[in-house]
C-alpha atoms as a PDB file:
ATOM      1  CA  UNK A   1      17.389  31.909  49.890  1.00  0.00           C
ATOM      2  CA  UNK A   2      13.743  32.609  48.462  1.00  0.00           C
ATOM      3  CA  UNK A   3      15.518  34.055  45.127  1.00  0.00           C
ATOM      4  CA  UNK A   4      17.293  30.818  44.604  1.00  0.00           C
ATOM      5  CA  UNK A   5      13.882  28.335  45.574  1.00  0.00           C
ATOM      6  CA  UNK A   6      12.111  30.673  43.562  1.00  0.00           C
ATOM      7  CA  UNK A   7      15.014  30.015  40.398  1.00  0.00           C
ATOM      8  CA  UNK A   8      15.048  26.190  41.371  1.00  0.00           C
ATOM      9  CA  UNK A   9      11.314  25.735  41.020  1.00  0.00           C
ATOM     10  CA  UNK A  10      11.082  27.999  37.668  1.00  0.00           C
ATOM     11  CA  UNK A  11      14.054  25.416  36.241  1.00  0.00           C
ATOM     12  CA  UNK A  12      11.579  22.212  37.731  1.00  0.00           C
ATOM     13  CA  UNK A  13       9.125  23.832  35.825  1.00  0.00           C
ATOM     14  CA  UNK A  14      10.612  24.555  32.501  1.00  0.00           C
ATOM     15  CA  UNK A  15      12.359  21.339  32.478  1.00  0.00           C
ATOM     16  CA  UNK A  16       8.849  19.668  33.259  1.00  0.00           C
ATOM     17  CA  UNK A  17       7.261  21.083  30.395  1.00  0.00           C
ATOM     18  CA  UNK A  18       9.161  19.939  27.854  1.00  0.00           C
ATOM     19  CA  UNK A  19       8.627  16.243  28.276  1.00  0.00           C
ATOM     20  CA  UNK A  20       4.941  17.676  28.543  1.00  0.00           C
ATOM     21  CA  UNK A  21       4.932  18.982  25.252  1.00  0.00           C
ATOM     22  CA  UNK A  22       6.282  15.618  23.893  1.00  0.00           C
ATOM     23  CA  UNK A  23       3.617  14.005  24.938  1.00  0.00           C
ATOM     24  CA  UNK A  24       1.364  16.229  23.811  1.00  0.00           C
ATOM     25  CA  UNK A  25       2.802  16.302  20.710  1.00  0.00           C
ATOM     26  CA  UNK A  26       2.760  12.729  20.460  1.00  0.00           C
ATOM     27  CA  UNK A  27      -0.935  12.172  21.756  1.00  0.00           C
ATOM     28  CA  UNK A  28      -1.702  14.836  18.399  1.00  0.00           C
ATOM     29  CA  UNK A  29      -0.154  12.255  16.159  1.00  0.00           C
ATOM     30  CA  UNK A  30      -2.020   9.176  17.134  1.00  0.00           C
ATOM     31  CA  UNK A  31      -5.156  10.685  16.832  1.00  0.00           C
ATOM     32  CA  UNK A  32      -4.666  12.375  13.615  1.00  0.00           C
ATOM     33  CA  UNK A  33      -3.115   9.331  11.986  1.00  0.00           C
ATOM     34  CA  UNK A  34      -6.702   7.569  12.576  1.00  0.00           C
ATOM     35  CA  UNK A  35      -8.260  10.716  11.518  1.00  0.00           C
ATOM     36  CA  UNK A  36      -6.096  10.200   8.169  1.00  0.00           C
ATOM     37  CA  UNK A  37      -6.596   6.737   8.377  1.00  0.00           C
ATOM     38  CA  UNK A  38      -9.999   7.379   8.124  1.00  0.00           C
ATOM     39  CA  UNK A  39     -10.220  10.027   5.570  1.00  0.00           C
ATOM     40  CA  UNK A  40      -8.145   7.725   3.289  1.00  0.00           C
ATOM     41  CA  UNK A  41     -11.137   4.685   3.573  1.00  0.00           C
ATOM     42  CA  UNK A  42     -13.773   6.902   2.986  1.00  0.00           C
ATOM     43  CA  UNK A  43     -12.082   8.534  -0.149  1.00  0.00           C
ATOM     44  CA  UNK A  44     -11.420   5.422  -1.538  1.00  0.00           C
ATOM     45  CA  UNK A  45     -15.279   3.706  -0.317  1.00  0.00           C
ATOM     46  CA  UNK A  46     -16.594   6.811  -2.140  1.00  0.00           C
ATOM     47  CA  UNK A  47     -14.584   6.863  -5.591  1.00  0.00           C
ATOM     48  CA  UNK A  48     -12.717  10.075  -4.536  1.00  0.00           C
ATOM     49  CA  UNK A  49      -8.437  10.251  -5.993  1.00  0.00           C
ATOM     50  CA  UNK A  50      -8.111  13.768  -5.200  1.00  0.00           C
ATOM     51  CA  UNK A  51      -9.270  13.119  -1.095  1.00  0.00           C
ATOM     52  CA  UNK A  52      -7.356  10.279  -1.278  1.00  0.00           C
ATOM     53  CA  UNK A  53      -4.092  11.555  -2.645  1.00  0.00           C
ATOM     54  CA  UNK A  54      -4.515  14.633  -0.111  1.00  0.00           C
ATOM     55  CA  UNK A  55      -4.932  12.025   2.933  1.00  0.00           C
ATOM     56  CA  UNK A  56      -2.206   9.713   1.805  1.00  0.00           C
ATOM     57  CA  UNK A  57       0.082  12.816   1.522  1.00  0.00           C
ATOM     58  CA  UNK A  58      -0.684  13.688   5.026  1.00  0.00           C
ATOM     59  CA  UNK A  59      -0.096  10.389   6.002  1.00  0.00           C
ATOM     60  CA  UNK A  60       2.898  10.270   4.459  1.00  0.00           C
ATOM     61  CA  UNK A  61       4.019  13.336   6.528  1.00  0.00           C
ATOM     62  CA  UNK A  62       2.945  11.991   9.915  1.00  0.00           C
ATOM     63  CA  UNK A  63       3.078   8.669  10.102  1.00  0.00           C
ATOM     64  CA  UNK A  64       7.398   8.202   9.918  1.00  0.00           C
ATOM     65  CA  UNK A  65       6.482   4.251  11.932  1.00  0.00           C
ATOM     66  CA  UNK A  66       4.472   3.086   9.115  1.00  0.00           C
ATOM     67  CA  UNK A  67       5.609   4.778   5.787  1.00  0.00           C
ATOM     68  CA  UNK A  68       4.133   1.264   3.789  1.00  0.00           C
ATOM     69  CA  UNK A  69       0.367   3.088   4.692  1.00  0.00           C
ATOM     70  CA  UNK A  70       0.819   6.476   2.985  1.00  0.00           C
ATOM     71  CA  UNK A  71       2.039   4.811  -0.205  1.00  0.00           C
ATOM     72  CA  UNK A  72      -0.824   2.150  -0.013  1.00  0.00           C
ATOM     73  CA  UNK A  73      -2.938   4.424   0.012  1.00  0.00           C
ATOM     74  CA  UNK A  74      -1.076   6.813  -2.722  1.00  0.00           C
ATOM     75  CA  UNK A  75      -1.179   3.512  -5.096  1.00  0.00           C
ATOM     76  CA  UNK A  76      -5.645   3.394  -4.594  1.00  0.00           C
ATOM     77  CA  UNK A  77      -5.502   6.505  -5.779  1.00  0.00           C
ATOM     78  CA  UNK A  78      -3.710   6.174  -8.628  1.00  0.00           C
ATOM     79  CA  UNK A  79      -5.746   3.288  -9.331  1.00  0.00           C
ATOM     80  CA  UNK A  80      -9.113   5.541  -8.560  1.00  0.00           C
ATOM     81  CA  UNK A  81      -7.523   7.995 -11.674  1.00  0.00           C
ATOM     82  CA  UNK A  82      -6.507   4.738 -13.525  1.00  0.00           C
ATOM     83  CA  UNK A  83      -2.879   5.240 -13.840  1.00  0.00           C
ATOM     84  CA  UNK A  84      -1.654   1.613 -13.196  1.00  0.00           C
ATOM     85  CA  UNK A  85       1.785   2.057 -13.712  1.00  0.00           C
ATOM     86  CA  UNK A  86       2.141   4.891 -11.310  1.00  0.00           C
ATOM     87  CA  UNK A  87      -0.322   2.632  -8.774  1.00  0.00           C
ATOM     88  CA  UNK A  88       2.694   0.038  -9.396  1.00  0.00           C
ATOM     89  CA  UNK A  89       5.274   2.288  -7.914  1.00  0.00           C
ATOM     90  CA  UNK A  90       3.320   3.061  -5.056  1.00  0.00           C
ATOM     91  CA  UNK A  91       2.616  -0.614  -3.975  1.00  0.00           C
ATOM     92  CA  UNK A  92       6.005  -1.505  -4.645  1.00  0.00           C
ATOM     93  CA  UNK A  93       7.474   1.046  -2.431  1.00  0.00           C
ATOM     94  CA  UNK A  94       4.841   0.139   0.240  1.00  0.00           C
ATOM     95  CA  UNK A  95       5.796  -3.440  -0.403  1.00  0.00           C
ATOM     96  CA  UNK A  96       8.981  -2.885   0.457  1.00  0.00           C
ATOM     97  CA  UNK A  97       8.198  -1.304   3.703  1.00  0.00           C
ATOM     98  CA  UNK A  98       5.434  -3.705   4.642  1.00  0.00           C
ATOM     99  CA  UNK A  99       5.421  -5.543   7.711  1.00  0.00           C
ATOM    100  CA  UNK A 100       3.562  -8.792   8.070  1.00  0.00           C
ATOM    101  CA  UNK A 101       0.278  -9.217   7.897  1.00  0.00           C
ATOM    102  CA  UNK A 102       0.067  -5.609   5.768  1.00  0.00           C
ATOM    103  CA  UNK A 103       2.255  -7.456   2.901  1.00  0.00           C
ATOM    104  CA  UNK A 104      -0.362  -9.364   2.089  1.00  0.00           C
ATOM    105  CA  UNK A 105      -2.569  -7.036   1.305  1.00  0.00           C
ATOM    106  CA  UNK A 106       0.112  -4.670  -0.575  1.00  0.00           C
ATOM    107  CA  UNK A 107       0.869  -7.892  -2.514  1.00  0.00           C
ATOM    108  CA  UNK A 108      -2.829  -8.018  -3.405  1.00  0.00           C
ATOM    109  CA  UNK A 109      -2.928  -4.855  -5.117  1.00  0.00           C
ATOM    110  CA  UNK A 110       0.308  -4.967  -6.667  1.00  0.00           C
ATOM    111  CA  UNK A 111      -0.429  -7.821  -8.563  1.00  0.00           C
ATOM    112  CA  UNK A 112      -4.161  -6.496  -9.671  1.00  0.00           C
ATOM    113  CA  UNK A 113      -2.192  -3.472 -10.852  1.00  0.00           C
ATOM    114  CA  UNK A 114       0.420  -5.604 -12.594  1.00  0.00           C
ATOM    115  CA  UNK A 115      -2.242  -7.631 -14.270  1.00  0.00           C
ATOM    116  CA  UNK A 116      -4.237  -4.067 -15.345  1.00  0.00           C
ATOM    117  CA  UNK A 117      -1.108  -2.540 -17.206  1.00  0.00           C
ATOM    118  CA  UNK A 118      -0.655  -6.254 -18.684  1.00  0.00           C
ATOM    119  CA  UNK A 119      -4.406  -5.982 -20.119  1.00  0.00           C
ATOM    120  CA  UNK A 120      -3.508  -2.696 -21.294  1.00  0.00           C
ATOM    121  CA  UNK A 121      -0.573  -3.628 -23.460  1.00  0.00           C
ATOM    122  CA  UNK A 122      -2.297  -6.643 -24.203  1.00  0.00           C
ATOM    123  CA  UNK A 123      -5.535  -4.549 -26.210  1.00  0.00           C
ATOM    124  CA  UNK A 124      -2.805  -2.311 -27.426  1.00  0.00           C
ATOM    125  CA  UNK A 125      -1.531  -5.370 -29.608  1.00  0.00           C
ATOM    126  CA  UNK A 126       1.839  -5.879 -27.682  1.00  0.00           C
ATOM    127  CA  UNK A 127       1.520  -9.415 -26.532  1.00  0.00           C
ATOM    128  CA  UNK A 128       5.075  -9.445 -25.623  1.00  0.00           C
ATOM    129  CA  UNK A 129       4.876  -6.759 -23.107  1.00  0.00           C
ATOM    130  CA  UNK A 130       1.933  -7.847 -21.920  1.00  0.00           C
ATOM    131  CA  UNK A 131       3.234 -11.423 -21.306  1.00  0.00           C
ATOM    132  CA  UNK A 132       5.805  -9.992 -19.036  1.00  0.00           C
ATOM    133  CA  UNK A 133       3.289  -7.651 -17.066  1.00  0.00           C
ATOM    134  CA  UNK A 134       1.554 -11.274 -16.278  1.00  0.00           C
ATOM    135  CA  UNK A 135       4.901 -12.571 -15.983  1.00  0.00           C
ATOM    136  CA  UNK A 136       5.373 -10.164 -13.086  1.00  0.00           C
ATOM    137  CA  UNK A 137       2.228 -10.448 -11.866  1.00  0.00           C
ATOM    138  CA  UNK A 138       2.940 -14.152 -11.101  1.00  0.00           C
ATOM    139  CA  UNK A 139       6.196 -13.724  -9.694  1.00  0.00           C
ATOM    140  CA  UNK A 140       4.578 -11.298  -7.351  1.00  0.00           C
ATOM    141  CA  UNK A 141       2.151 -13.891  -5.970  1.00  0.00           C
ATOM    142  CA  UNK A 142       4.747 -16.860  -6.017  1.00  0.00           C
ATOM    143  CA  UNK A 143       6.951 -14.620  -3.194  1.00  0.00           C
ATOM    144  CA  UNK A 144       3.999 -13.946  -1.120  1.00  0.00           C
ATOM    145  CA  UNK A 145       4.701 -15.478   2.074  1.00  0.00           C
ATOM    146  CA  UNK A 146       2.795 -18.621   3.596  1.00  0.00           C
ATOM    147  CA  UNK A 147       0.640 -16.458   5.915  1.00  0.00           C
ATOM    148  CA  UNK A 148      -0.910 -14.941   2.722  1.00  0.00           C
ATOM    149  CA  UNK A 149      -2.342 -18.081   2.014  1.00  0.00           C
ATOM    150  CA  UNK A 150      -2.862 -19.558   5.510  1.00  0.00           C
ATOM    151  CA  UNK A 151      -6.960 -19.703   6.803  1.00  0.00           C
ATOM    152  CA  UNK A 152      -6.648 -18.246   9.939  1.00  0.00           C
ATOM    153  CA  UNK A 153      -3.590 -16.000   9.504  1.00  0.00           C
ATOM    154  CA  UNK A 154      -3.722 -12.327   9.883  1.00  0.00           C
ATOM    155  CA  UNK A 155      -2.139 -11.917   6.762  1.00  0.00           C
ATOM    156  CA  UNK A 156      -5.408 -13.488   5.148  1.00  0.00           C
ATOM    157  CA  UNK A 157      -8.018 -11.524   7.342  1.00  0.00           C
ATOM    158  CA  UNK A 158     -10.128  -9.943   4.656  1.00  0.00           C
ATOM    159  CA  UNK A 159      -9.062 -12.861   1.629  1.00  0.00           C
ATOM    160  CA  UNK A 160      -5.873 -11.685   0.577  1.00  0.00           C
ATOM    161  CA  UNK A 161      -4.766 -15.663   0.282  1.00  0.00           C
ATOM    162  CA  UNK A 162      -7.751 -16.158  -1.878  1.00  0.00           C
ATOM    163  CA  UNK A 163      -7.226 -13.227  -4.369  1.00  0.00           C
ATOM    164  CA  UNK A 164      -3.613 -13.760  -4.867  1.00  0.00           C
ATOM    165  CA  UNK A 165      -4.606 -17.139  -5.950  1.00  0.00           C
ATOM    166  CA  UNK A 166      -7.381 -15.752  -8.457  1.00  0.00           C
ATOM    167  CA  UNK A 167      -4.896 -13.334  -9.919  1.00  0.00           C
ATOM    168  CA  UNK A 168      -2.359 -16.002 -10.261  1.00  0.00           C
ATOM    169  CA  UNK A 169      -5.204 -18.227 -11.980  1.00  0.00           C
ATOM    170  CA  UNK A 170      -5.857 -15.490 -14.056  1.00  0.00           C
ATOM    171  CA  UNK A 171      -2.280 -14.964 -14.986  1.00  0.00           C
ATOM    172  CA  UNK A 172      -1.680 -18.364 -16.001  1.00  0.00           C
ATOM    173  CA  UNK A 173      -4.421 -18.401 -18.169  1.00  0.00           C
ATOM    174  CA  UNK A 174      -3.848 -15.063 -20.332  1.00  0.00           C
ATOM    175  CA  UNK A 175      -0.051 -15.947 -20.417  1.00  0.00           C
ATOM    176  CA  UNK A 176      -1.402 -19.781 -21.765  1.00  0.00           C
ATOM    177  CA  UNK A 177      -3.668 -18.054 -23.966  1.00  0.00           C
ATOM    178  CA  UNK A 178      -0.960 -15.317 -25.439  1.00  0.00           C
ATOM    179  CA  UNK A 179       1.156 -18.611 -26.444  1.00  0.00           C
ATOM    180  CA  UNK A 180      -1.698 -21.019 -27.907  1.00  0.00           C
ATOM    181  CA  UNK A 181      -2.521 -17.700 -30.192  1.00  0.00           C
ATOM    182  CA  UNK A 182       1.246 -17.282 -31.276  1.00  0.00           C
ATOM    183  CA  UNK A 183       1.946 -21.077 -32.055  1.00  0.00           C
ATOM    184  CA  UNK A 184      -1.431 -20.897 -34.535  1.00  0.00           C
ATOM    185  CA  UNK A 185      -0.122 -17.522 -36.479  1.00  0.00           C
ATOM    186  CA  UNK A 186       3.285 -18.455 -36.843  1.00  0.00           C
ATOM    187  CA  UNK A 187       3.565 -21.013 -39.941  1.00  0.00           C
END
């Protein structure tokens, strides 16, 4: 009778354990997904790709409820090493993973990224390509959603609505420019 209580309690605790170690497992991922979190900010606050790319990789790993976070932070640091169209890719994926109020944001960096490769093929004498970088860019901004652009929303916590609306401005006016300077050369 004491060999079986004895058996009975060992199964209790085996079985007890395990949805222990979930939750231990679980607590570990919460708090090293702000400790990425984290890492990520102050790579990007202090200029750093490599940190960055290392954090955002890690994040990437971890954080399977938020995947649009790892590549947002993937595309800063290909903006930190200045490759724009590989910053693109990033923000695009993240875009499409985005929730909410974290489009806006995504949105916001796409379309400076967008406008960057634009200004690239733009100096490189390729008007044409450069015109549909802006292009783009604009079309970017025109499918941001009205919380974007709302005061109060979350979506426009730090701006966002304001700095799509810039960009778009700026758009405009390089696309405008691009076609008063082909109507005077042609002849």
């Amino acid at each position: 009778m004491r060999r079986n209580a004895r058996r009975r309690r060992a199964r209790l605790l085996l079985w007890s354990a395990l949805p222990c170690l979930v939750a231990l497992a679980f607590a570990a991922k919460l708090l090293s997904l702000n400790l990425l979190a984290g890492q990520a900010r102050d790579a990007f606050t202090k200029d750093n790709p490599l940190a960055l790319a290392a954090a955002a990789n890690w994040l990437g790993t971890i954080n399977w409820l938020e995947p649009h976070k790892a590549e947002f932070a993937q595309g800063d640091a290909h903006v930190l090493e200045g490759d724009f169209t590989a910053a693109r890719a990033a923000f695009e994926t993240a875009l499409a993973y985005a929730p909410g109020a974290d489009e806006c944001k995504v949105r916001v960096n796409l379309v400076l990224s967008i406008e960057k490769l634009g200004d690239a093929r733009r100096a490189a004498g390729d008007d044409t390509a450069a015109n549909s970088q802006y292009e783009d860019g604009k079309a970017v901004v025109s499918a941001a959603p009205g919380s974007c652009f709302t005061v109060s929303a979350e979506g426009n916590a730090d701006g966002e609505g304001e700095r799509l609306s810039n960009a778009a401005d700026r758009l405009a006016s390089k696309t405008a420019a691009a076609g008063a300077e082909e109507s005077r050369s042609e002849p």
